[in-house]
PDB file of N, CA and C in Angstrom:
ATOM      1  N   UNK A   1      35.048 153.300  68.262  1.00  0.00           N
ATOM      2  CA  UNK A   1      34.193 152.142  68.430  1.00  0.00           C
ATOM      3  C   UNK A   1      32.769 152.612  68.700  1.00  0.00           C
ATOM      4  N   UNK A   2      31.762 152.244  67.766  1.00  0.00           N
ATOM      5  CA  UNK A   2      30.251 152.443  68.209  1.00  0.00           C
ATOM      6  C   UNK A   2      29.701 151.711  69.365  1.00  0.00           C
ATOM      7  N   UNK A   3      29.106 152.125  70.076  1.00  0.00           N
ATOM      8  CA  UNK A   3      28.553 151.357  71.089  1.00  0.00           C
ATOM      9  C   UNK A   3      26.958 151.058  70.875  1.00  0.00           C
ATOM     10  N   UNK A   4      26.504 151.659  69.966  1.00  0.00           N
ATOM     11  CA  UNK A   4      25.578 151.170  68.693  1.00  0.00           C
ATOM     12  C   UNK A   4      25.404 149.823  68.315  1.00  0.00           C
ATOM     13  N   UNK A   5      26.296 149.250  68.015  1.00  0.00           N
ATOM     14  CA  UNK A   5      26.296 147.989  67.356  1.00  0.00           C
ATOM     15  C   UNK A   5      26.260 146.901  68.287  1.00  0.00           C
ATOM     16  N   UNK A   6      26.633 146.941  69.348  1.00  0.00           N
ATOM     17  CA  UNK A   6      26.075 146.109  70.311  1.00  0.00           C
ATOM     18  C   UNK A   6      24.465 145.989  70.212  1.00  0.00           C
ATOM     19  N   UNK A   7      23.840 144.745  69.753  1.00  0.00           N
ATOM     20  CA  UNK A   7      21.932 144.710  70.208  1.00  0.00           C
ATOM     21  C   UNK A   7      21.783 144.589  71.638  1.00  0.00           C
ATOM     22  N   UNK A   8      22.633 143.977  72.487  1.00  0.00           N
ATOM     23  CA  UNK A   8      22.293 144.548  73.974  1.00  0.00           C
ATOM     24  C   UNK A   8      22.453 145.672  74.599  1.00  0.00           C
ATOM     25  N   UNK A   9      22.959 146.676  74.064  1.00  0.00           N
ATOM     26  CA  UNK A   9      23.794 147.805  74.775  1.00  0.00           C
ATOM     27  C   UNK A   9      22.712 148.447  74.618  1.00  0.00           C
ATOM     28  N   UNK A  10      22.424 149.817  75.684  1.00  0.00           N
ATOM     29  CA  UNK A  10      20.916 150.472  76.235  1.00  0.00           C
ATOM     30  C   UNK A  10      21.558 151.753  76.035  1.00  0.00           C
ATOM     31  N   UNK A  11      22.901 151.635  75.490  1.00  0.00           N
ATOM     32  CA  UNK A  11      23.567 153.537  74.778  1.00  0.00           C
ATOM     33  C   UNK A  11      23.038 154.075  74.021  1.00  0.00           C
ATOM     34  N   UNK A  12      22.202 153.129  72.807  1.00  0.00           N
ATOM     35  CA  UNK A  12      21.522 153.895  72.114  1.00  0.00           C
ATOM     36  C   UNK A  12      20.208 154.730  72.333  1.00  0.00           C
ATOM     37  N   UNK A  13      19.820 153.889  73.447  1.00  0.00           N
ATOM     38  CA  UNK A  13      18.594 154.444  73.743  1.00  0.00           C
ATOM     39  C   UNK A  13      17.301 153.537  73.165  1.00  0.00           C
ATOM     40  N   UNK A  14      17.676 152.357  73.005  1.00  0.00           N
ATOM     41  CA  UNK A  14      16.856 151.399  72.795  1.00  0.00           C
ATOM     42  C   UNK A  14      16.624 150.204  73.461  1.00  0.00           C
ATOM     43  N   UNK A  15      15.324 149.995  73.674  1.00  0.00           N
ATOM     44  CA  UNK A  15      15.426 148.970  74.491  1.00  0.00           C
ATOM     45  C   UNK A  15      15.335 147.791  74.155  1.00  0.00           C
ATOM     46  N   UNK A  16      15.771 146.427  74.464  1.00  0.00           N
ATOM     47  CA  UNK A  16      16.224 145.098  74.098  1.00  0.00           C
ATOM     48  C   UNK A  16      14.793 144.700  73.068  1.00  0.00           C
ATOM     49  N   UNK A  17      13.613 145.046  73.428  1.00  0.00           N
ATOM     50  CA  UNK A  17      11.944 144.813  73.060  1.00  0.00           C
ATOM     51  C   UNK A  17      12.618 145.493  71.784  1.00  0.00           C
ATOM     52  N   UNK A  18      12.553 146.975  71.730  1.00  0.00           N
ATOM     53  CA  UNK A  18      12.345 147.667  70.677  1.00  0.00           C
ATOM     54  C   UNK A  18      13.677 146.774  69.237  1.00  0.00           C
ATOM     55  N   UNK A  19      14.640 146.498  69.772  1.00  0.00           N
ATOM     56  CA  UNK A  19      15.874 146.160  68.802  1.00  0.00           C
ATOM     57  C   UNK A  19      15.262 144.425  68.600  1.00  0.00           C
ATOM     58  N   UNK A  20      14.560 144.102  68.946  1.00  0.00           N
ATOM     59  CA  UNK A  20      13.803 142.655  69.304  1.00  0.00           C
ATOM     60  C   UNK A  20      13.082 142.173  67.783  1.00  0.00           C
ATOM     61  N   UNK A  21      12.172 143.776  68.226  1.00  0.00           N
ATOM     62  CA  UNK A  21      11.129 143.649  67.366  1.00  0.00           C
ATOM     63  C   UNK A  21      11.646 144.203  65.843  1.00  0.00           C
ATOM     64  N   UNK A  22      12.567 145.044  65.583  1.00  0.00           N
ATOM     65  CA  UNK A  22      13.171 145.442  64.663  1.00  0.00           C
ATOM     66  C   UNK A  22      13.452 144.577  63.687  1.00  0.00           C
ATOM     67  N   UNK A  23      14.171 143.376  64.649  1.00  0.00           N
ATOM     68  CA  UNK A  23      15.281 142.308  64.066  1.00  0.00           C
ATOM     69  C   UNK A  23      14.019 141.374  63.474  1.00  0.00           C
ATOM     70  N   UNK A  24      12.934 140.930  64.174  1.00  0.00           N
ATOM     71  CA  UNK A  24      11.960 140.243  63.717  1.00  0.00           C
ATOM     72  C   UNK A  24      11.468 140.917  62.340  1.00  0.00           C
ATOM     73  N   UNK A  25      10.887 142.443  62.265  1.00  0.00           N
ATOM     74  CA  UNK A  25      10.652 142.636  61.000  1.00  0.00           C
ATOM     75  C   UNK A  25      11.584 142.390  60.031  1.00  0.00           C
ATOM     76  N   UNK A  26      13.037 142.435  59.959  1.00  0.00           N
ATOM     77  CA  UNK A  26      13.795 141.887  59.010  1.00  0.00           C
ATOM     78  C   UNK A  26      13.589 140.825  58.476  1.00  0.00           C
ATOM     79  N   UNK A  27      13.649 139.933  59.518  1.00  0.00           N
ATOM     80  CA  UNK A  27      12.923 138.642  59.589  1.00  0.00           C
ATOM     81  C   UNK A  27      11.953 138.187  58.544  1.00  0.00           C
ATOM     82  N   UNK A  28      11.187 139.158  59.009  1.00  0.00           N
ATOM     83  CA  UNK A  28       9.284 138.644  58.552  1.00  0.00           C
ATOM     84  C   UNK A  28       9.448 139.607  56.817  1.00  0.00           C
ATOM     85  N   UNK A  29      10.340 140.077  56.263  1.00  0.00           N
ATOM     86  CA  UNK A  29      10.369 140.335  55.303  1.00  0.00           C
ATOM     87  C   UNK A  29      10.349 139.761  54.231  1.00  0.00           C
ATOM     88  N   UNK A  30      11.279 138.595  54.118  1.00  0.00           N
ATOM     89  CA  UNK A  30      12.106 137.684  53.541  1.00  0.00           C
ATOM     90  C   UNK A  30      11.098 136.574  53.573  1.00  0.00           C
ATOM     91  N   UNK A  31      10.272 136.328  53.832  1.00  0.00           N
ATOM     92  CA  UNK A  31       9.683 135.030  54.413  1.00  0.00           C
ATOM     93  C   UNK A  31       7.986 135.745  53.367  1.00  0.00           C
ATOM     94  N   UNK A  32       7.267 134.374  52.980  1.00  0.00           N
ATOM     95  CA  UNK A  32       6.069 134.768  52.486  1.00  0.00           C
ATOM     96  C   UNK A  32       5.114 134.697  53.187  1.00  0.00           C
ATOM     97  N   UNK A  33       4.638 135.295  53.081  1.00  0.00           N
ATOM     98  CA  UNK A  33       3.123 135.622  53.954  1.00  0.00           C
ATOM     99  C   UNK A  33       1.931 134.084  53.827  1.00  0.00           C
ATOM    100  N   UNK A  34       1.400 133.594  54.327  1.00  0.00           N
ATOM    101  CA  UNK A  34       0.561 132.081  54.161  1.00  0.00           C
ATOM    102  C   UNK A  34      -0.642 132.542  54.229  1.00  0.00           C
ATOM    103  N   UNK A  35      -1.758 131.969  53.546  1.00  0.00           N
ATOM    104  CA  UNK A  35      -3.130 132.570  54.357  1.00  0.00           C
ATOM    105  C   UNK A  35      -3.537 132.029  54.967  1.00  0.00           C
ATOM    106  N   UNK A  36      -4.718 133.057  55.414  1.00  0.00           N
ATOM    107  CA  UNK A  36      -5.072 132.480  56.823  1.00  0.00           C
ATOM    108  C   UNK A  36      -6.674 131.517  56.380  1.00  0.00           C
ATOM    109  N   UNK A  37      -6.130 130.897  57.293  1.00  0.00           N
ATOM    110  CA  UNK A  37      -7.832 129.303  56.844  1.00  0.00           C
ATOM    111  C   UNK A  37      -8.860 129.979  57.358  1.00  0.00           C
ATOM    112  N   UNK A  38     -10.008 129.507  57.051  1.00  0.00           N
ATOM    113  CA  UNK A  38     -11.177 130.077  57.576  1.00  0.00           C
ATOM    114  C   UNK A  38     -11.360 129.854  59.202  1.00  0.00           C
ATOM    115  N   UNK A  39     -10.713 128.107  59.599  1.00  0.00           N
ATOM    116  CA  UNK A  39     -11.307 128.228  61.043  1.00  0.00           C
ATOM    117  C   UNK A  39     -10.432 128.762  61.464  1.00  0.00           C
ATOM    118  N   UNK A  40      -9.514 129.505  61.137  1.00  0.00           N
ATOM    119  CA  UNK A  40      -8.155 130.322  61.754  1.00  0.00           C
ATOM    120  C   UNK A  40      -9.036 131.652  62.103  1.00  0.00           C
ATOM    121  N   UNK A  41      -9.742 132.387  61.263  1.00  0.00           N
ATOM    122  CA  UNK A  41     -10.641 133.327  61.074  1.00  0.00           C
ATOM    123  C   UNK A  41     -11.636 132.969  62.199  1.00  0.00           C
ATOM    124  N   UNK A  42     -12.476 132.032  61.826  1.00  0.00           N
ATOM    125  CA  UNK A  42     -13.317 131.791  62.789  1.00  0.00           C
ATOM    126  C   UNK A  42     -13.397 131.946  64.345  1.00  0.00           C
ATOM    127  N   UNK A  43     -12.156 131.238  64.370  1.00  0.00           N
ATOM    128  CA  UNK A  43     -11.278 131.170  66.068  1.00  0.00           C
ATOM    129  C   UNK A  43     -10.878 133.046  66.072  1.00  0.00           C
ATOM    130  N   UNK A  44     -10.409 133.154  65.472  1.00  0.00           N
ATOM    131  CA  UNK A  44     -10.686 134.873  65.735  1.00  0.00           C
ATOM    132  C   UNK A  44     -11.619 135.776  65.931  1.00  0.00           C
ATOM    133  N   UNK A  45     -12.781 135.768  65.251  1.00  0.00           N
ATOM    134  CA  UNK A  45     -14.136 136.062  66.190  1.00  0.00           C
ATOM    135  C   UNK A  45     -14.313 135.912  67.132  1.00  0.00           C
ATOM    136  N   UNK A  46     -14.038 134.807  67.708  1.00  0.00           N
ATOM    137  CA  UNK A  46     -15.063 134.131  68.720  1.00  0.00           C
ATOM    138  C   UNK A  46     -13.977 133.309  70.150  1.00  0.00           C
ATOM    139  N   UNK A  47     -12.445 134.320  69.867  1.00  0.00           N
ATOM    140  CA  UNK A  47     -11.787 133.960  70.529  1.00  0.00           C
ATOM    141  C   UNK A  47     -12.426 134.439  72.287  1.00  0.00           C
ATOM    142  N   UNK A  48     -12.836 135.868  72.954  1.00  0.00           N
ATOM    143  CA  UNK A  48     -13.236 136.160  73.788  1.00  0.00           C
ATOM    144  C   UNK A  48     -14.667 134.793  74.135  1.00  0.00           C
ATOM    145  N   UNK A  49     -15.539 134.405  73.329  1.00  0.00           N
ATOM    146  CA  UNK A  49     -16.616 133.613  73.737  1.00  0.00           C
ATOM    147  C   UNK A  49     -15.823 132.274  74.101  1.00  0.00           C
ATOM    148  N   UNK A  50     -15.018 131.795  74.188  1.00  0.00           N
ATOM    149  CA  UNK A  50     -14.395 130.253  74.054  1.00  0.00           C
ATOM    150  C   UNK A  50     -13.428 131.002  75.613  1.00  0.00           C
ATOM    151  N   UNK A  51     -12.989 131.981  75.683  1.00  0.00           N
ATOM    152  CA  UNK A  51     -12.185 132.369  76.902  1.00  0.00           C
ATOM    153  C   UNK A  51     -13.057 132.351  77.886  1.00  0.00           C
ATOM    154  N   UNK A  52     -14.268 132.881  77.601  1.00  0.00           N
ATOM    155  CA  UNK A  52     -15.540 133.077  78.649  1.00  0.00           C
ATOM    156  C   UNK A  52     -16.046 131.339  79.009  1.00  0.00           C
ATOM    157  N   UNK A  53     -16.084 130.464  78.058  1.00  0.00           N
ATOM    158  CA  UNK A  53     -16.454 129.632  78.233  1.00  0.00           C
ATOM    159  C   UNK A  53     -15.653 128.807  78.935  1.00  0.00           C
ATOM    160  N   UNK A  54     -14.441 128.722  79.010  1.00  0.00           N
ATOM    161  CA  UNK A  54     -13.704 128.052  79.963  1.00  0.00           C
ATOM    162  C   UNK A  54     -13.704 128.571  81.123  1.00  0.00           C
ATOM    163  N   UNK A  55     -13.767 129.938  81.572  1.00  0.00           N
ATOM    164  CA  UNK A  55     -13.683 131.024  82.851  1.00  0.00           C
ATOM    165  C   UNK A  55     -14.871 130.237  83.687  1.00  0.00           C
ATOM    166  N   UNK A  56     -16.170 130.338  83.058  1.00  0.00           N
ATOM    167  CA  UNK A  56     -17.679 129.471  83.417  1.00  0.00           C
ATOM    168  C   UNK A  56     -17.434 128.039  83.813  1.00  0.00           C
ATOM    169  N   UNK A  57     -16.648 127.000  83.030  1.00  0.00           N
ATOM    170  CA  UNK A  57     -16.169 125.989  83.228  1.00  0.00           C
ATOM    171  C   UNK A  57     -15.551 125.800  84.378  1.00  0.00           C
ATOM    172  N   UNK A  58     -14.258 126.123  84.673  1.00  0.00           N
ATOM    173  CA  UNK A  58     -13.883 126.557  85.718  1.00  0.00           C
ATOM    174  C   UNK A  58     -14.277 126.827  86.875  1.00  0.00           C
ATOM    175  N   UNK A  59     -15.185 127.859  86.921  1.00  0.00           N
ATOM    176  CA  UNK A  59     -15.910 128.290  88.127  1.00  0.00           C
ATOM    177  C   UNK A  59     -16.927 127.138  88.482  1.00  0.00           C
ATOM    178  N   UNK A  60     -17.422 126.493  87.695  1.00  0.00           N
ATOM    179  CA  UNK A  60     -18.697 125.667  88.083  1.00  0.00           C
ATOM    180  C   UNK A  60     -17.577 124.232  88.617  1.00  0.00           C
ATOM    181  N   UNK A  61     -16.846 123.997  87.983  1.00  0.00           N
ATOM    182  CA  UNK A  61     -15.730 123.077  88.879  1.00  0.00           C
ATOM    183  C   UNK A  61     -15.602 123.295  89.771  1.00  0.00           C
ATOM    184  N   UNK A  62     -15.039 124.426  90.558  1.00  0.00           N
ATOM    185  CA  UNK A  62     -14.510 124.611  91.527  1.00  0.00           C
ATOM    186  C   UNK A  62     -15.655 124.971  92.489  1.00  0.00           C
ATOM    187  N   UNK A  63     -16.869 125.330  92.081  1.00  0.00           N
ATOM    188  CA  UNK A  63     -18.265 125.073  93.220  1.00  0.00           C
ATOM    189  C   UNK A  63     -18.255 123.859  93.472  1.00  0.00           C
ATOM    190  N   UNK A  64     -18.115 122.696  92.779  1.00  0.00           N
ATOM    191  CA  UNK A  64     -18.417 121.290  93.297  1.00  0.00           C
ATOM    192  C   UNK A  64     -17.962 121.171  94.529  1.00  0.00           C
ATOM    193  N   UNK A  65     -18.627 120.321  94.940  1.00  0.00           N
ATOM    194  CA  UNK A  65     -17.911 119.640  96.997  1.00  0.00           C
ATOM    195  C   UNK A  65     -18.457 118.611  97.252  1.00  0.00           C
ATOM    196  N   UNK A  66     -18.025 117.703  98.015  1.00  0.00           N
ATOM    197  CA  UNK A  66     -17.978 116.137  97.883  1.00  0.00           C
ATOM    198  C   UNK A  66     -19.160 116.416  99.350  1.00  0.00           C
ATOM    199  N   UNK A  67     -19.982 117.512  99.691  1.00  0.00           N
ATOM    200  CA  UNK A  67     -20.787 117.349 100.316  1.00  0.00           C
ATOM    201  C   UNK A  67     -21.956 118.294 100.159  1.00  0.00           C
ATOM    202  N   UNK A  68     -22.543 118.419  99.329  1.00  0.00           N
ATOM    203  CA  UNK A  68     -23.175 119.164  98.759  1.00  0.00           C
ATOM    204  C   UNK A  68     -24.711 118.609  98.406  1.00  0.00           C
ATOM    205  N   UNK A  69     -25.361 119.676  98.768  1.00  0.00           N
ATOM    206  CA  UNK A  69     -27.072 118.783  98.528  1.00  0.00           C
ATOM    207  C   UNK A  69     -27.476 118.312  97.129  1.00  0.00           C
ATOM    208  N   UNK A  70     -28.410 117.282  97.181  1.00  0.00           N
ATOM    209  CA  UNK A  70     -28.917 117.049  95.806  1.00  0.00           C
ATOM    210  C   UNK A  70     -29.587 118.330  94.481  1.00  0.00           C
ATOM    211  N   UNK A  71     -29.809 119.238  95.068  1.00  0.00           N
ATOM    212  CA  UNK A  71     -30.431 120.388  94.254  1.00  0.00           C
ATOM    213  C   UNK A  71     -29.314 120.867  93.516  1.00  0.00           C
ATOM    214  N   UNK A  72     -28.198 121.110  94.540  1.00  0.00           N
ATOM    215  CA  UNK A  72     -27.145 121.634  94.514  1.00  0.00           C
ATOM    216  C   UNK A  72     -26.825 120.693  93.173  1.00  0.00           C
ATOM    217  N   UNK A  73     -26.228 119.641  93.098  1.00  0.00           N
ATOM    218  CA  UNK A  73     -25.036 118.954  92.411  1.00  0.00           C
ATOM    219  C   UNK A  73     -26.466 118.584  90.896  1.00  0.00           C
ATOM    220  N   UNK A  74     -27.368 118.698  90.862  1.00  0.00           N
ATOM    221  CA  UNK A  74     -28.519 118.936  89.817  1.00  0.00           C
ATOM    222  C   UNK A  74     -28.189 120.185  89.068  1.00  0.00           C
ATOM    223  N   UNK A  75     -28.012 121.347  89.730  1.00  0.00           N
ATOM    224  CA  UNK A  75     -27.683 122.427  89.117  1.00  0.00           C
ATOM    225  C   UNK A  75     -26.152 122.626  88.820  1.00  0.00           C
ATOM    226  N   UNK A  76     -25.862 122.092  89.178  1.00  0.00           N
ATOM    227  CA  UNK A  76     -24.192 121.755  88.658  1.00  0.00           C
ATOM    228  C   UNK A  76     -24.296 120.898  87.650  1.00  0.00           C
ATOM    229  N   UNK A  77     -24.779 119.785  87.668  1.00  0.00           N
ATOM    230  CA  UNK A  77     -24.620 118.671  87.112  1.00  0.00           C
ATOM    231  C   UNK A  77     -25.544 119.120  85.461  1.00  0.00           C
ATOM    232  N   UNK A  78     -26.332 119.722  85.779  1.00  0.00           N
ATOM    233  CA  UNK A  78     -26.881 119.988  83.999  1.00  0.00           C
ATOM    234  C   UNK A  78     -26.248 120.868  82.900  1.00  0.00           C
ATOM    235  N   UNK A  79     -26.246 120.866  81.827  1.00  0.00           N
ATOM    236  CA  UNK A  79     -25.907 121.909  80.881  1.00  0.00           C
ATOM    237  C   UNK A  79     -26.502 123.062  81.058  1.00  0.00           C
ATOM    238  N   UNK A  80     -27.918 123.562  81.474  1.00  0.00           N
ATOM    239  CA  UNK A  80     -28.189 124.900  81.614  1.00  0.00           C
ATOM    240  C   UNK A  80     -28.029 125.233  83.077  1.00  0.00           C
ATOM    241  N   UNK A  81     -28.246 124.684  83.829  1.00  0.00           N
ATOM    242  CA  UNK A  81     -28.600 124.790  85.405  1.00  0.00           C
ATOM    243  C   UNK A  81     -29.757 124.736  85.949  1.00  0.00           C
ATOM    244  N   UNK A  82     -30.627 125.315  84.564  1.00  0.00           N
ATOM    245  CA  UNK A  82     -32.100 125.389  85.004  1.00  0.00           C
ATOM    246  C   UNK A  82     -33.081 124.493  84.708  1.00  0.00           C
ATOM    247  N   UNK A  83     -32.353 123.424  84.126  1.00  0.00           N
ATOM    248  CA  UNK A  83     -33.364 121.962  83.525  1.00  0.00           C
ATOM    249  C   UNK A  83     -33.597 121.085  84.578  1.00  0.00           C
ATOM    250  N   UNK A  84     -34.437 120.638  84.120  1.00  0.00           N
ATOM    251  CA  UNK A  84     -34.932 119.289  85.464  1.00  0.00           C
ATOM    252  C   UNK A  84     -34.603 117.992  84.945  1.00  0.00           C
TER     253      UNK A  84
END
């Protein structure tokens, strides 16, 4: 009896990831490839700037406080921070 042929068994010396990913390329063989759209592309550039932009988002949320001076909630409250 092989103890091989088990995909969970760790006798071979493989790990569940590695026999995972194996089984997926079989997978992804058989199957046709689609292309990719431009804003698919696009969003790939510019995936790190849109991560940054929510991180910024975020942070300027969580400065808000329900007691906070008028200068304060001005510079929160604008698109640059630095407009009047």
């Amino acid at each position: 009896m092989d103890s091989c042929r088990n995909v969970n068994s760790m006798a071979c010396g493989k790990s569940s990831l590695m026999v995972r990913k194996q089984l997926d390329a079989v997978e992804d063989e058989g199957m046709e490839q689609r292309p990719v759209s431009t804003a698919q592309r696009w969003y790939d550039k510019t995936r790190i700037i849109w991560i940054a932009l929510v991180a910024v988002d975020l942070t300027i949320q969580a400065l808000r406080t329900a007691k906070m001076s008028a200068s304060s909630a001005r510079l929160l409250s604008t698109p640059c921070g630095w407009q009047s």
